[in-house]
Protein backbone atom coordinates (compact mmCIF):
# COMPACT_ATOMS: atom_id res chain seq x y z
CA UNK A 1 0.00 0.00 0.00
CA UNK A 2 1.10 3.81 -1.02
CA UNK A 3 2.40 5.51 2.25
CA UNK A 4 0.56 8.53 2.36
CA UNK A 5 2.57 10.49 4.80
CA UNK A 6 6.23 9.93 3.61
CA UNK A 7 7.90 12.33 5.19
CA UNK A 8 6.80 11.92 8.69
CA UNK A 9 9.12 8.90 9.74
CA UNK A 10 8.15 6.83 13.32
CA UNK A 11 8.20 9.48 15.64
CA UNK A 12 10.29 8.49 19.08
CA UNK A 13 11.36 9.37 22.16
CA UNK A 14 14.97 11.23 21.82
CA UNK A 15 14.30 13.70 25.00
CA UNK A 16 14.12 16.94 26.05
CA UNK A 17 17.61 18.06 24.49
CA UNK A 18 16.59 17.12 20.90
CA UNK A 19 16.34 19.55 17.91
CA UNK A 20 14.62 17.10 16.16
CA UNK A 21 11.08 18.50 15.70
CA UNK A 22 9.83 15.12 14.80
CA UNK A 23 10.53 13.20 17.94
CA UNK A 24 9.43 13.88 21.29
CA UNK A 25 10.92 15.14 24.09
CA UNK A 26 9.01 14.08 26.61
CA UNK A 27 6.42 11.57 26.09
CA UNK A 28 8.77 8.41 26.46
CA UNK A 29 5.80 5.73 26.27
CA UNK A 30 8.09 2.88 28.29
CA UNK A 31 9.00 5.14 31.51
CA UNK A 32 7.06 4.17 34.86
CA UNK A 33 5.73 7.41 36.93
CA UNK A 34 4.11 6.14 40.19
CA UNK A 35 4.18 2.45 39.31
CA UNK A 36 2.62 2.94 36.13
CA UNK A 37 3.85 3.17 32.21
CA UNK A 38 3.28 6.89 30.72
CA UNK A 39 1.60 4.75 27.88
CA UNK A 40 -0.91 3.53 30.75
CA UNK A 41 -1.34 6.73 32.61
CA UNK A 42 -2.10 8.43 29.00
CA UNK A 43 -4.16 6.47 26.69
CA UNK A 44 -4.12 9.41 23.71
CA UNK A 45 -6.50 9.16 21.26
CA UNK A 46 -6.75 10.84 17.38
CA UNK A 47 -10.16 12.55 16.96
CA UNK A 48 -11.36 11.26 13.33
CA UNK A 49 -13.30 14.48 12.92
CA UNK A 50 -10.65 16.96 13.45
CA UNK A 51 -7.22 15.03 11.77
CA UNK A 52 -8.76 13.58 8.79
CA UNK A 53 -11.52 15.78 8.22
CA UNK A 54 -11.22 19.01 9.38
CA UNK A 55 -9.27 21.31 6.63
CA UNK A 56 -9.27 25.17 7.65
CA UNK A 57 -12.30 26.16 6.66
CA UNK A 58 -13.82 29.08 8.57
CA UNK A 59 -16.35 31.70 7.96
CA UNK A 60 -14.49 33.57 5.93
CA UNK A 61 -12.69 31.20 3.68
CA UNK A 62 -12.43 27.53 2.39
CA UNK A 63 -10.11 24.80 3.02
CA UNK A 64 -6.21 25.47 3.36
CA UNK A 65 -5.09 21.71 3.96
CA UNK A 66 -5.65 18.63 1.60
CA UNK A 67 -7.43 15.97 3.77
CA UNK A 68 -8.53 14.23 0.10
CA UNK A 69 -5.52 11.55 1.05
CA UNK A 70 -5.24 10.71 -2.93
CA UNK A 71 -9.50 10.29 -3.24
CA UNK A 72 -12.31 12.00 -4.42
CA UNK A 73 -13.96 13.70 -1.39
CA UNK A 74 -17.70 12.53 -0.95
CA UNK A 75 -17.35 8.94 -1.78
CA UNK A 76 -16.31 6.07 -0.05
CA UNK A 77 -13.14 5.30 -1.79
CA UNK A 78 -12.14 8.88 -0.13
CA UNK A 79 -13.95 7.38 3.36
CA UNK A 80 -11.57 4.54 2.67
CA UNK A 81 -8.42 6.89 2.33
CA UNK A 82 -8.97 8.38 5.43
CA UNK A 83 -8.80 5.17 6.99
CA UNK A 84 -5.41 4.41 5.76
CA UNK A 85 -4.24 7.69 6.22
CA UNK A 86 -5.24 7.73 9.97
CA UNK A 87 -4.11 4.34 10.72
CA UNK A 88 -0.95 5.36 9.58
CA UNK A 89 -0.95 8.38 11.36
CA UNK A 90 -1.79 6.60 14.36
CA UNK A 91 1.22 3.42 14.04
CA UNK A 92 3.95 6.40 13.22
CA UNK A 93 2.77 8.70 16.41
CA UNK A 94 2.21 5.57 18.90
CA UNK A 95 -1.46 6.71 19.21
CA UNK A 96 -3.35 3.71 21.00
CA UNK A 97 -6.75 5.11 20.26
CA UNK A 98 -9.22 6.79 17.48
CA UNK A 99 -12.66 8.63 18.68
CA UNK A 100 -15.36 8.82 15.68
CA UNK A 101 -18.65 10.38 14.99
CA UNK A 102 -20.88 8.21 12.49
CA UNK A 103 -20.68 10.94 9.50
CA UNK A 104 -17.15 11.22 10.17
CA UNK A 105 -16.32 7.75 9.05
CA UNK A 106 -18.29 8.14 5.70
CA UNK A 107 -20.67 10.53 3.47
CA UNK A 108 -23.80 10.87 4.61
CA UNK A 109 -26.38 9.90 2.80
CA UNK A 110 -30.39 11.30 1.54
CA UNK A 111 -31.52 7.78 2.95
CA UNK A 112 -30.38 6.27 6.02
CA UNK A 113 -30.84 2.69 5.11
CA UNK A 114 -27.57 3.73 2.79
CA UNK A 115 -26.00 5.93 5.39
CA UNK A 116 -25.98 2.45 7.20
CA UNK A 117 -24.59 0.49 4.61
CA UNK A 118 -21.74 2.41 4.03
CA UNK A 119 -20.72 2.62 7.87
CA UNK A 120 -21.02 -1.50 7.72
CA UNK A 121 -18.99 -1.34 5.09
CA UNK A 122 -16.26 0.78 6.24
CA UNK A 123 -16.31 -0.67 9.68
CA UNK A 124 -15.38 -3.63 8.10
CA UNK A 125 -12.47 -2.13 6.94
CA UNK A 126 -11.25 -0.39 9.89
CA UNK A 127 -11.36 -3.50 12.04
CA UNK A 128 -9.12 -5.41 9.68
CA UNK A 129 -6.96 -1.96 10.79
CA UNK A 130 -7.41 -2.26 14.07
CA UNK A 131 -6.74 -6.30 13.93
CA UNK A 132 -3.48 -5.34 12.02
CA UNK A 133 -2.51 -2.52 14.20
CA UNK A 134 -3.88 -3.34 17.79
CA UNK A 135 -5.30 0.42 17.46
CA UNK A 136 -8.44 0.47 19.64
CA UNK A 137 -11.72 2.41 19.78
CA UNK A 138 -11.84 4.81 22.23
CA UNK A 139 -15.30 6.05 21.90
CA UNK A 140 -18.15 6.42 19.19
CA UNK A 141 -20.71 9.23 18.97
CA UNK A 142 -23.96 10.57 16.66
CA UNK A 143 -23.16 13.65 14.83
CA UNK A 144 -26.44 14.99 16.33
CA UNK A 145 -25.82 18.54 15.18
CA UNK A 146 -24.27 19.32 11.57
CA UNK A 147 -27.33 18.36 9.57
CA UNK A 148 -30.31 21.63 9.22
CA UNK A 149 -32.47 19.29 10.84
CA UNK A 150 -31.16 19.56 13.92
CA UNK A 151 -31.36 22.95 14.29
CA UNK A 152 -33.28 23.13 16.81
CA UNK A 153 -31.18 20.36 18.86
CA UNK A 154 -32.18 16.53 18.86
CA UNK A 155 -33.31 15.47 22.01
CA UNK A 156 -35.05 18.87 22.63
CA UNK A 157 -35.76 19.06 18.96
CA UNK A 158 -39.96 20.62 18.43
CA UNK A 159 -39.96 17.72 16.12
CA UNK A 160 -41.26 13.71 16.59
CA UNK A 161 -39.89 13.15 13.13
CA UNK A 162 -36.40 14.22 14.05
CA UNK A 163 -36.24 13.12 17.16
CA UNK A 164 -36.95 9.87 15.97
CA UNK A 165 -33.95 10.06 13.63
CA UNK A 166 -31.62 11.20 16.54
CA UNK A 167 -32.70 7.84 17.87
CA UNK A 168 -32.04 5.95 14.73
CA UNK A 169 -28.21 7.25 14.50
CA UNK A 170 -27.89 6.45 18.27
CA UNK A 171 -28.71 3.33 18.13
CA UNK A 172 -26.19 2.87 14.58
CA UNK A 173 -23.85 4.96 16.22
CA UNK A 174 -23.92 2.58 19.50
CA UNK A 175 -23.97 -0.56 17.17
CA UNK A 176 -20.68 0.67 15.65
CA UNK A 177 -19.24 1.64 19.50
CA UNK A 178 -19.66 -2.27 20.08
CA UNK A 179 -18.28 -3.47 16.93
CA UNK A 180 -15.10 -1.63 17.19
CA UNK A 181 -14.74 -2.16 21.10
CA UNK A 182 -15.26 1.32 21.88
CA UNK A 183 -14.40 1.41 25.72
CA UNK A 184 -17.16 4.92 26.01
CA UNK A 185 -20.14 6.57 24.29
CA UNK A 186 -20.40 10.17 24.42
CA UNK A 187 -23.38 12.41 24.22
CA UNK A 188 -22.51 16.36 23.29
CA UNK A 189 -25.80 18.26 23.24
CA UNK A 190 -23.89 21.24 20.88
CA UNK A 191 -27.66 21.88 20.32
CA UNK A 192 -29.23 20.98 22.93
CA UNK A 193 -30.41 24.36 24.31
CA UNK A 194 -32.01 27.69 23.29
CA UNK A 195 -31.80 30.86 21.52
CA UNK A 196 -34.41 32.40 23.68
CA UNK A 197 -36.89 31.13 26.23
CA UNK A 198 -39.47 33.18 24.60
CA UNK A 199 -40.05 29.81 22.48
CA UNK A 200 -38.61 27.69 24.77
CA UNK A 201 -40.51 24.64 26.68
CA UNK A 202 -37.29 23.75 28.93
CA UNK A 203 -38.32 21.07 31.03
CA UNK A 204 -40.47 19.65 28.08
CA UNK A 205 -37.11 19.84 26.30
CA UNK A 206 -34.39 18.28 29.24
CA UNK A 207 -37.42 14.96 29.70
CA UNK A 208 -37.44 14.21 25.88
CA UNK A 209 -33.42 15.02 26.13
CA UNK A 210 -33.43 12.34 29.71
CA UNK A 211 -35.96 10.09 27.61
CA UNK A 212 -33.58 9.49 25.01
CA UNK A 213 -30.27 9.28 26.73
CA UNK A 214 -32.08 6.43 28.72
CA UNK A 215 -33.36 4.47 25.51
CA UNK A 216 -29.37 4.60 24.48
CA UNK A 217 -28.59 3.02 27.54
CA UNK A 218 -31.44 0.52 28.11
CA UNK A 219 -30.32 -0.79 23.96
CA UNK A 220 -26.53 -0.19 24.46
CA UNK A 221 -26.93 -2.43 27.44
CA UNK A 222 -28.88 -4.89 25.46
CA UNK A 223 -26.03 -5.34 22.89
CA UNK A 224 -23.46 -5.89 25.06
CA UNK A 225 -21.90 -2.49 25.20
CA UNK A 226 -20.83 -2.42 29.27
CA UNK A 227 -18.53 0.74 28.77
CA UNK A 228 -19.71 4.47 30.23
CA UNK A 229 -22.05 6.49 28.57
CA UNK A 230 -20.37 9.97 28.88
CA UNK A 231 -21.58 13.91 28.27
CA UNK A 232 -19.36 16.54 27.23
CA UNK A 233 -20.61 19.78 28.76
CA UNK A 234 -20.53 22.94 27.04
CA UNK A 235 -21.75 26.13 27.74
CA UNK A 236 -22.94 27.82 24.35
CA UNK A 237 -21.55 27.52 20.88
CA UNK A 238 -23.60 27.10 18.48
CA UNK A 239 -26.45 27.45 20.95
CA UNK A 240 -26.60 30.72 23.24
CA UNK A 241 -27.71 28.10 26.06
CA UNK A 242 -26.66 24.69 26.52
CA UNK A 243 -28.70 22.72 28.39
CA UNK A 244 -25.04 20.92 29.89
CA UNK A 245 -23.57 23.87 30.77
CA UNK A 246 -20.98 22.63 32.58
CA UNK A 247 -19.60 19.50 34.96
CA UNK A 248 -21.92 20.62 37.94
CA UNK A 249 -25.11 21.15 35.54
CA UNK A 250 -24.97 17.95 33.83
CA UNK A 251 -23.94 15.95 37.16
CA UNK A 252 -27.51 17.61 38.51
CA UNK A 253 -29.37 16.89 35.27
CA UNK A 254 -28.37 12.84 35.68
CA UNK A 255 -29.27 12.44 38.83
CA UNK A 256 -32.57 13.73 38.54
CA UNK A 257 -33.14 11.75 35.92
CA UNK A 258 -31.85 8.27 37.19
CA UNK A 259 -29.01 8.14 34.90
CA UNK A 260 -26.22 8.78 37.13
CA UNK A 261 -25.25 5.10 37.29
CA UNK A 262 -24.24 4.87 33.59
CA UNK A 263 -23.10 8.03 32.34
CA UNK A 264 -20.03 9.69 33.48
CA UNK A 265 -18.12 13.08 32.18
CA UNK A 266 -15.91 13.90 29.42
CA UNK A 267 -14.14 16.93 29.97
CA UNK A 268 -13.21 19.46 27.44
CA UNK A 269 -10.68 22.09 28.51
CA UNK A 270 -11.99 24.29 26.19
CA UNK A 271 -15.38 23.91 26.67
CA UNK A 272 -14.19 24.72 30.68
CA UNK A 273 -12.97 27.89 29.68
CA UNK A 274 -15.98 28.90 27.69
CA UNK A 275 -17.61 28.00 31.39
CA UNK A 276 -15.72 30.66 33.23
CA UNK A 277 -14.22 27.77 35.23
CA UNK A 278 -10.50 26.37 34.69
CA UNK A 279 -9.70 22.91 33.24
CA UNK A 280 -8.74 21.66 36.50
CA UNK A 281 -11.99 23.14 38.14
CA UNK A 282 -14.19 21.21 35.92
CA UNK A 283 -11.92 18.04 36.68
CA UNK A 284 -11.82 18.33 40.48
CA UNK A 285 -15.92 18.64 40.00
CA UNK A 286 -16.24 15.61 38.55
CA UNK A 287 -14.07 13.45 40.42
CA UNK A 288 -15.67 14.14 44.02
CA UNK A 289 -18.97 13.26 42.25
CA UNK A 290 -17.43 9.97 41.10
CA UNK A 291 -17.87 11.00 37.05
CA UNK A 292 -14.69 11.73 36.29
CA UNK A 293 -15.05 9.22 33.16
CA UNK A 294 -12.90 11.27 29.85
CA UNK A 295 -10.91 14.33 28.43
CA UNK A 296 -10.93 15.99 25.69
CA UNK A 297 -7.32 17.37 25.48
CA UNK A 298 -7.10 20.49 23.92
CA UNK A 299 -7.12 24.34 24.72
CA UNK A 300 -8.51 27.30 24.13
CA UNK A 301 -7.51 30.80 23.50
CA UNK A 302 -8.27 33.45 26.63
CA UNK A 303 -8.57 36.11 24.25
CA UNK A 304 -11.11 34.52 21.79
CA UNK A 305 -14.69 34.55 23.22
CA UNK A 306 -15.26 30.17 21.22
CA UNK A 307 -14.31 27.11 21.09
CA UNK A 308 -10.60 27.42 19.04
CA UNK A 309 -9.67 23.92 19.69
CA UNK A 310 -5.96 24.59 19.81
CA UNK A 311 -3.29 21.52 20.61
CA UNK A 312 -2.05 21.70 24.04
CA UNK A 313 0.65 23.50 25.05
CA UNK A 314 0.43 25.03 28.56
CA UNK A 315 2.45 22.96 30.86
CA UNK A 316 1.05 24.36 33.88
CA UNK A 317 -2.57 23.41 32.83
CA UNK A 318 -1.73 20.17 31.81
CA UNK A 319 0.19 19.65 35.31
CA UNK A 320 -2.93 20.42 37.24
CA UNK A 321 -5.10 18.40 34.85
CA UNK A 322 -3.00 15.16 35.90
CA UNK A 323 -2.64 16.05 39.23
CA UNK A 324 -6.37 15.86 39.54
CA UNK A 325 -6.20 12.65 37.50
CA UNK A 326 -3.79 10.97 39.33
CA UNK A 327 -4.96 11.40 42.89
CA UNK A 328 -8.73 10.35 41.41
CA UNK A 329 -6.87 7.08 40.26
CA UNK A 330 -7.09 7.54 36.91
CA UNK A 331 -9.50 7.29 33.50
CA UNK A 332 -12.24 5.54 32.70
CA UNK A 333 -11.54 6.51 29.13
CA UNK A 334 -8.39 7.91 27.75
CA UNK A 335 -6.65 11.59 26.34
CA UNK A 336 -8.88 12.56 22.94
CA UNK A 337 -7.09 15.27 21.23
CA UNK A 338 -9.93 17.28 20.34
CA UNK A 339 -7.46 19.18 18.77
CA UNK A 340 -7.30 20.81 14.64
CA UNK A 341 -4.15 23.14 13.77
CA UNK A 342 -4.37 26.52 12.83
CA UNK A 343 -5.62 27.20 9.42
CA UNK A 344 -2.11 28.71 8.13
CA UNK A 345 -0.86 25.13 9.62
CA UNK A 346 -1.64 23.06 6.54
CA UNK A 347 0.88 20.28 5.91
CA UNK A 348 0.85 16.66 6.79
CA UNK A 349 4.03 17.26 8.78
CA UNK A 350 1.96 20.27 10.55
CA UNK A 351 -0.67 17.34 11.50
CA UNK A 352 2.33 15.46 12.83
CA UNK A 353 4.05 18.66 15.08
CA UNK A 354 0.33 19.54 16.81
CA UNK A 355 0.14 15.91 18.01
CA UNK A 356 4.02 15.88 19.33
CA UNK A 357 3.10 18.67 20.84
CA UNK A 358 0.42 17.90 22.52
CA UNK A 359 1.58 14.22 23.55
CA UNK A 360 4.79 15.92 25.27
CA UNK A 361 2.99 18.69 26.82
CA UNK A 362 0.78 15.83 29.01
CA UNK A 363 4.01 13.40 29.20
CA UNK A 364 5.31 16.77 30.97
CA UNK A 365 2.61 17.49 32.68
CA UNK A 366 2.19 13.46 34.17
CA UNK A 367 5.85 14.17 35.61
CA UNK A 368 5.34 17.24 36.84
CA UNK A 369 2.19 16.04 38.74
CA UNK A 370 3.99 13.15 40.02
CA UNK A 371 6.56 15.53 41.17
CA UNK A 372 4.25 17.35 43.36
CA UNK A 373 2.72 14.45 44.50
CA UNK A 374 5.68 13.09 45.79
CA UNK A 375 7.37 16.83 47.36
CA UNK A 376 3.53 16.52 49.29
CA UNK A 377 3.90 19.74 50.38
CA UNK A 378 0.88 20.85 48.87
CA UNK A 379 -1.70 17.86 50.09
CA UNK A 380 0.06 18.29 53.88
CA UNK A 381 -0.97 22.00 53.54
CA UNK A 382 -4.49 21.26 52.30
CA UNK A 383 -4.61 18.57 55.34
CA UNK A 384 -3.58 21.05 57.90
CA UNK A 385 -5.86 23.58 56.88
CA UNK A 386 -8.83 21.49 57.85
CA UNK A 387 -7.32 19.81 60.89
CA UNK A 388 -9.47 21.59 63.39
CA UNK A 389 -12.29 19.43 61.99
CA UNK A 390 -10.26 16.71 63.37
CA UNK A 391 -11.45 17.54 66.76
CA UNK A 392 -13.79 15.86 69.16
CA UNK A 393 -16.29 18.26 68.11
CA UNK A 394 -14.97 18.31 64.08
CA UNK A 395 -15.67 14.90 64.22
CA UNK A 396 -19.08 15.05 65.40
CA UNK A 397 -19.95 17.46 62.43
CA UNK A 398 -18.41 15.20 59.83
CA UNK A 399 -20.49 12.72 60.84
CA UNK A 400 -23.56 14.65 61.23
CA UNK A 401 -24.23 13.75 64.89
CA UNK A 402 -23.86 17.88 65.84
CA UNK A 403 -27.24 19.85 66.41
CA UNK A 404 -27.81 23.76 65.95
CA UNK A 405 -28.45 24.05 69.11
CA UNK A 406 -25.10 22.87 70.53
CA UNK A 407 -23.15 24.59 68.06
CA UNK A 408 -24.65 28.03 68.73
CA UNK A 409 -24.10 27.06 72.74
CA UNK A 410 -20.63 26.95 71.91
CA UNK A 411 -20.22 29.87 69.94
CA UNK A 412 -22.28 31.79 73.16
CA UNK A 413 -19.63 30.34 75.61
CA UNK A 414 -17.01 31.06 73.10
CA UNK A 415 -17.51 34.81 72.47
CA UNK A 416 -15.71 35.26 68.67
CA UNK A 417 -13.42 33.06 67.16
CA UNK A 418 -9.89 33.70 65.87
CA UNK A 419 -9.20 33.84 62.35
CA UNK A 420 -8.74 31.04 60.21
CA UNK A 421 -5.33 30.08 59.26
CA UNK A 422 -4.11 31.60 56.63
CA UNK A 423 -4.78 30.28 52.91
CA UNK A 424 -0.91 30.94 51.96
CA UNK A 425 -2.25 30.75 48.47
CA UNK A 426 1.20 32.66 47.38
CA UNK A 427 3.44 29.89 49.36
CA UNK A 428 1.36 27.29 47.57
CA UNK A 429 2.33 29.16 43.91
CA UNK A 430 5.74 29.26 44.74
CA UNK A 431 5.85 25.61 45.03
CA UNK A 432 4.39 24.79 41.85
CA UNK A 433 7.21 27.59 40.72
CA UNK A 434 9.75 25.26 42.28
CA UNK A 435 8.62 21.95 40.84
CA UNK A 436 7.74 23.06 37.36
CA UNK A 437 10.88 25.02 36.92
CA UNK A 438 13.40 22.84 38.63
């Protein structure tokens, strides 16, 4: 078979005093951090949607890159290309991992019956890959958002017609999860919201949205598919309101609708951003709740008001991202790059540098972390902070056995209390400094 990326050679690990700008510096798959491989604590993944099919097009101008791979775009011998070429991509970069939607893998069709046929087809195909290869499926998901008819969302769609054909590519899109292995399924209501209330039935909209998410796990269950079910909260973009705002708004929306025991969250650090939170924020949140299930490892750009999608490249975020991973024990799911270059960026050895980059910014980040877990400063302070709780009377809080009544006879006998120790949250800074520097 033609290679298609010829001059992007097996990328390895040569360290951090290479000038090699194919190789990595960092990301040395074989080392062990805290008992573990780096290859085990980061199970990276290549987003279909974004390497082979995203190609610089914005709103003001077409496609800079040539993601045609040697076919005809719109047919399936191009759908077949792309399989190659990412397979490829995947062997030279030591990628583990590939995360699809359903009308990324081939052209969508005016009939679904055909729409169908061509993903059997080209399933086919990329599990003789993936038997070749030992590449695995990360996750699966429904494109639930591209096509005009979900406009108005697909859960909380107006529309019984189209809602009913959100639940037809579910249930394709969770038949193809299985076939490949996927390990997660992953729900990202980009339309799932409102313009403006003023036409807006929202809890009509979130049940039909609850109703559907629990048909995908009563059949995914019936197939065999015993991985998480995931959501990806957003804020806005495209809607003005998304109904899963954020970590804390979907954890809320699951429980109340009984579906907190199979779904868990996959966090975007963009998307966390575009929540006025920080990456690690939006991590922390969903680990105390248990849900800390995925990422989506990209970044965004402070000064840009959407979702840019940039490659990792800020240490320090990607420090406290596997700090918070580490001391939560870990992924359900793995590291998707989420990721597309810049538009000006337009080579296959561009595709090649943004993943490099964005592998050896976590492999830094995972030693880093480890770092700071080890020093301990940091978790000591946090411990001693809270250590008056560790009282007699601290203890009876925690456990819920205090009343009012006996609290506010202490506080009389009391008077006023002293301060609280001081948050040193400039001590706490300088220690970070002092590991990430060092």
């Amino acid at each position: 078979m033609k290679e298609l990326f010829p001059n992007i050679p097996q990328i390895r690990y040569e360290g951090k005093d290479s000038k090699n700008p194919l190789s990595f510096k960092y990301y040395d798959a074989h080392r062990v951090i805290l008992g573990k491989t780096m290859q085990e604590h980061l199970p990276f993944a290549m987003a279909w949607w974004h390497n082979l099919c995203a190609a610089g097009t914005d709103m003001f101008g077409r496609d800079t890159a040539d993601k045609s791979f040697g076919a005809e775009k719109g047919t399936m011998e191009h759908a077949k290309a792309k399989v190659d070429a990412g397979f490829e991509f995947m062997q030279k970069l030591g990628i583990d991992y590939f995360c699809f939607h359903d009308v990324d893998l081939v052209p969508e069709a005016d009939d679904i019956k055909e729409t169908n046929r061509r993903l059997d087809q080209i399933t086919d195909y990329m599990l003789e890959k993936m038997a070749a290869t030992g590449i695995k499926c990360l996750w699966g998901t429904a494109n639930l958002f591209s096509n005009p008819r979900y406009m108005n969302g697909a859960g909380s769609t107006n529309s019984v017609d189209v809602y009913c054909f959100a639940a037809a590519q579910i249930k394709k899109a969770l038949d193809l999860t299985v076939k490949l292995g996927g390990k997660g399924y992953v729900f990202w209501g980009g339309r799932e919201g409102y313009e403006t209330l003023l036409n807006t039935d929202m809890k009509f909209e979130q049940e039909n949205i609850a109703a559907l998410m629990k048909m995908a796990v009563d059949y995914g269950r019936s197939i065999g598919f015993t991985g998480d079910f995931y959501i990806e909260p957003k804020p806005k973009e495209p809607m003005k309101h998304q109904y899963d705002f954020d970590a804390a708004t979907a954890i809320g929306f699951l429980r109340q609708y009984g579906l907190d025991k199979d779904f868990k969250m996959n966090i975007e650090a963009n998307h966390a951003t575009l929540a006025g939170h920080t990456f690690q924020h939006e991590l922390r949140v969903s680990a105390i709740n248990g849900m800390l299930g995925s990422i989506d490892a990209n970044q965004g750009d402070l000064l840009l008001g959407w979702d840019t999608d940039e490659f990792p490249a800020n240490v320090y975020e990607t420090t406290l991202c596997m700090y918070e991973v580490l001391k939560a024990g870990g992924l359900t799911g793995g590291f998707n790059f989420d990721a597309k270059n810049r538009r000006p960026s337009y080579t296959a050895e561009d595709m090649a540098y943004a993943y490099i980059l964005g592998m050896d910014t976590f492999a830094l980040g995972l030693i880093k972390a480890a770092e700071i877990l080890e020093d301990g400063r940091i978790d000591a302070f946090v411990r001693e902070r809270y250590a008056s709780f560790e009282s007699h009377l601290g203890q009876q809080i925690r456990r819920g056995e205090a009343t009012l009544e006996q609290l506010a006879q202490i506080a009389d006998e009391m008077g006023a209390p002293a301060l609280p120790a001081s948050g040193r949250q400039e001590y706490l800074q300088s220690i970070m400094g002092e590991i990430m520097f060092r």
